[in-house]
Protein backbone atom coordinates (compact mmCIF):
# COMPACT_ATOMS: atom_id res chain seq x y z
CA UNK A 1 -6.24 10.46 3.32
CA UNK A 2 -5.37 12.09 -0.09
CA UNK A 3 -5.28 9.63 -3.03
CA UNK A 4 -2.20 10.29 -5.69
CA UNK A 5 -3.11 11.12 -9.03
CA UNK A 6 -1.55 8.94 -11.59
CA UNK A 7 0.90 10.86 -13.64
CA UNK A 8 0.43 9.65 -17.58
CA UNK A 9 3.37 8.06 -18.72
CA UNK A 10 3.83 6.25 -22.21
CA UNK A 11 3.53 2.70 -22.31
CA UNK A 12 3.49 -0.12 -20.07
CA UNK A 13 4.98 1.55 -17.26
CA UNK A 14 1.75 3.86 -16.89
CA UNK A 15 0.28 0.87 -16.54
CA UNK A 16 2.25 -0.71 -13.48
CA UNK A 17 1.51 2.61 -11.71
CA UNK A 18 -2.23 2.48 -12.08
CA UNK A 19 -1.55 -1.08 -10.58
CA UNK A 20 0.15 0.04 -7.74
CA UNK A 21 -2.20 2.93 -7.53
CA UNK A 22 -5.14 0.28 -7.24
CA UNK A 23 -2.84 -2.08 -5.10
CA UNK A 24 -1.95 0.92 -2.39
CA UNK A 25 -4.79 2.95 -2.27
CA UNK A 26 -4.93 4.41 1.05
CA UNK A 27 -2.04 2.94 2.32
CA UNK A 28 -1.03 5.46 4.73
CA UNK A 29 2.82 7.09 4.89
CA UNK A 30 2.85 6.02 8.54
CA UNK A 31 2.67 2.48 7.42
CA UNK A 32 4.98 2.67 5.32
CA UNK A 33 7.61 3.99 7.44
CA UNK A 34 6.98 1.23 10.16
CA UNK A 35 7.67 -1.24 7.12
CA UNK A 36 10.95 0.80 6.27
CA UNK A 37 11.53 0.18 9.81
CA UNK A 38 11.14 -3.42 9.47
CA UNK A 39 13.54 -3.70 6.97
CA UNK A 40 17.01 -4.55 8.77
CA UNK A 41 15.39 -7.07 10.19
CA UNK A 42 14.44 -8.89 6.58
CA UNK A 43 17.52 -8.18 4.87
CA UNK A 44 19.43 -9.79 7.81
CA UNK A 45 17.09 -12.94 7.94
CA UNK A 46 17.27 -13.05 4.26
CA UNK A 47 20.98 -13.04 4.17
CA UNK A 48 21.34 -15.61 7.30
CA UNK A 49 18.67 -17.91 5.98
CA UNK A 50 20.09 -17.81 2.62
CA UNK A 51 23.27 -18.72 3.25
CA UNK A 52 22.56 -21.58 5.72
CA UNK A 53 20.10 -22.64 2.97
CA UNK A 54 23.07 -22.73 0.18
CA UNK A 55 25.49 -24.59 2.57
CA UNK A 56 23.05 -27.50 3.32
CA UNK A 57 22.56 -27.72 -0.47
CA UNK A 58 25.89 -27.56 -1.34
CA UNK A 59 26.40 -30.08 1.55
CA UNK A 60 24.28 -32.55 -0.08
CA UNK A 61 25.81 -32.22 -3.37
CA UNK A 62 23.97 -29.73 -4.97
CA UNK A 63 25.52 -28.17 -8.11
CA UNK A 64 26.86 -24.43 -8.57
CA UNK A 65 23.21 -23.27 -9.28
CA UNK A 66 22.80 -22.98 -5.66
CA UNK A 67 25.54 -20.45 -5.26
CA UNK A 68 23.85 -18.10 -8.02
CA UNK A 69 20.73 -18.05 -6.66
CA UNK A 70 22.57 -17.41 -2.56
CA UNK A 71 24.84 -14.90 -4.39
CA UNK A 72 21.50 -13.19 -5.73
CA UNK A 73 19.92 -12.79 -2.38
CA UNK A 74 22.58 -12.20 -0.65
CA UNK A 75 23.60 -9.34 -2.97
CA UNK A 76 19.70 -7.69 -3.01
CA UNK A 77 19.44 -8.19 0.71
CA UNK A 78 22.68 -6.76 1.41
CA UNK A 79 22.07 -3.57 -1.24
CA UNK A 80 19.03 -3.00 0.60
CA UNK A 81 20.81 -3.28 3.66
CA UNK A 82 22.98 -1.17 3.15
CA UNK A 83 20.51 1.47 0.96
CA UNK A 84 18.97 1.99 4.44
CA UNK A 85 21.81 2.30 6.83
CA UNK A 86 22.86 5.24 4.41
CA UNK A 87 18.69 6.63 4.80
CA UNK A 88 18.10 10.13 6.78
CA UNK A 89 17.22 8.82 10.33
CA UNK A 90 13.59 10.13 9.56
CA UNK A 91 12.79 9.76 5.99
CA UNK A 92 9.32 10.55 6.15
CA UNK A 93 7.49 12.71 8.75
CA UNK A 94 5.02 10.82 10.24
CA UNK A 95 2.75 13.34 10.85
CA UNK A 96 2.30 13.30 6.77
CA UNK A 97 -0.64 10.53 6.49
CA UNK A 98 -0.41 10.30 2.30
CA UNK A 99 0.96 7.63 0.98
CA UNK A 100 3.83 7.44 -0.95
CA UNK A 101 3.44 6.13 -4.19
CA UNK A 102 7.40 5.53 -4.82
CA UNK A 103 7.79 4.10 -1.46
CA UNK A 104 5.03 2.16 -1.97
CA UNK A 105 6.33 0.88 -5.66
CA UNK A 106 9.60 -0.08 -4.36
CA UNK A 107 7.93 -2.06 -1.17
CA UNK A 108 5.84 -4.13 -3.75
CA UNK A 109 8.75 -4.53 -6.01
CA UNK A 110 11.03 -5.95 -3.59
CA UNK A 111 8.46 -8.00 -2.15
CA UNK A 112 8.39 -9.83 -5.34
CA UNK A 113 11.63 -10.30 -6.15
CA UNK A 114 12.64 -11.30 -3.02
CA UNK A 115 9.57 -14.04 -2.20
CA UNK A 116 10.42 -15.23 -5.85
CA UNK A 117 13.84 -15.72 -4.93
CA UNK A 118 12.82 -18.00 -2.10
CA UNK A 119 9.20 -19.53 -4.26
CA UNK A 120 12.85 -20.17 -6.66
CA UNK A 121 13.76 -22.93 -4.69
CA UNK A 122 11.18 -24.96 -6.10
CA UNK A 123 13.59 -25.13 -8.46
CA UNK A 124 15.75 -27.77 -6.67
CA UNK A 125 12.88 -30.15 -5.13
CA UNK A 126 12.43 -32.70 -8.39
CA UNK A 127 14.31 -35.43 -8.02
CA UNK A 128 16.00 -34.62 -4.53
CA UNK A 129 15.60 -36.69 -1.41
CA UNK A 130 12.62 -36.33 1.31
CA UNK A 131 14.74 -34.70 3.70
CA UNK A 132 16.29 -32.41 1.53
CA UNK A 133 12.58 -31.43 0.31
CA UNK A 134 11.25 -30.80 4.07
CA UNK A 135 13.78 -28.58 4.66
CA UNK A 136 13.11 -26.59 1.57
CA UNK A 137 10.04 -26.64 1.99
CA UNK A 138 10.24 -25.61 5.85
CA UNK A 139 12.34 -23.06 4.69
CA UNK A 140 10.02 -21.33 1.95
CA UNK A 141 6.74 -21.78 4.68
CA UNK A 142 9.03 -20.05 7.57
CA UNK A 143 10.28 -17.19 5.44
CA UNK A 144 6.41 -16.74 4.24
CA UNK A 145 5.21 -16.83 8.12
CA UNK A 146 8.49 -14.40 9.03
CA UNK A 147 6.93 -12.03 6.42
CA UNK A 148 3.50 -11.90 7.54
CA UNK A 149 4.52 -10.64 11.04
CA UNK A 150 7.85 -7.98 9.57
CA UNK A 151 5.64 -7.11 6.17
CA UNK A 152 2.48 -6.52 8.04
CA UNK A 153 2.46 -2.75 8.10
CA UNK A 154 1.17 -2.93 4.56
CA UNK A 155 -1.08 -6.13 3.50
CA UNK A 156 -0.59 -5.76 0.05
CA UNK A 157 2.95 -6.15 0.01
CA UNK A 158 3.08 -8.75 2.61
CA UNK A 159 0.80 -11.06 0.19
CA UNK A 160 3.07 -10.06 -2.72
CA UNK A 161 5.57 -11.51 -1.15
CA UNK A 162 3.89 -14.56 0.19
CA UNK A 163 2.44 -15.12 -2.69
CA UNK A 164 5.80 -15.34 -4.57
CA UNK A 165 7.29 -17.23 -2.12
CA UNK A 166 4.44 -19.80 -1.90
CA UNK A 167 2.90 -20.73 -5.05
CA UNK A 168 6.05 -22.21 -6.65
CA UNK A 169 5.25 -24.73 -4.69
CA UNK A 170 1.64 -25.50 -5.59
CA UNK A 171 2.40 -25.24 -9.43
């Protein structure tokens, strides 16, 4: 497998790719496109999940703060959703075995922001009943296991995202 060379770039951005260089190295393409093909599959658990999530809170008298953060992952899952039902049915030859850096960068982002979306509902266990908590907390655990089976094409971005979603909880 051929490593990409990191192109210099001013600033802190040349920075985030030498992280994702060190993050991805060898990473195959190949895995990448079985994580691309993996992705309907999240967006529409995120978006079912999320929504159920926002109408029990809601239900139990949860303030408008719950409907920004559903409206947030609704909106990213459905983007994505929709960014890949508009894909080339065969984005990336398979018999190519280099990884691809950009694919690669915007796996790792979106693992983030999407675990941190779910890790964000942390933000609503202080003060709030025990079953309300268990649920959340059932909730965050289940989309973290859900991840490590659809995200495990490429480790590194199926910790990301476990990791994001997770260790809200622990702080």
């Amino acid at each position: 497998m051929s490593r990409v060379q990191s192109v210099e770039r001013p600033g802190s951005h040349h920075k985030v790719h030498e992280l994702i260089d060190q993050i991805g190295s060898g990473v195959p393409r190949a895995y990448l496109v079985r994580l691309a093909a993996q992705s309907p599959i999240n967006w529409s658990v995120t978006i079912t999940v999320a929504l159920l999530i926002a109408g029990f809170l809601l239900s139990e008298g949860y303030s408008s703060a719950v409907l920004v953060w559903a409206a947030v992952q609704v909106t990213l899952a459905a983007l994505g959703l929709a960014r890949w039902w508009k894909r080339p049915a065969e984005p990336h030859s398979l018999r190519d075995a280099t990884r691809s850096r950009r694919g690669l960068y915007h796996a790792l982002i979106w693992a983030t922001v999407s675990g941190s979306l779910w890790g964000a509902l942390t933000a609503f266990l202080p003060g709030a009943p025990p079953h309300v908590q268990i649920v959340l907390i059932l909730t965050m655990g289940g989309m973290a296991a859900g991840a490590s089976a659809t995200l495990a094409a490429v480790p590194q971005v199926a910790a990301m995202y476990i990791l994001a979603c997770t260790v809200p909880a622990t702080l």
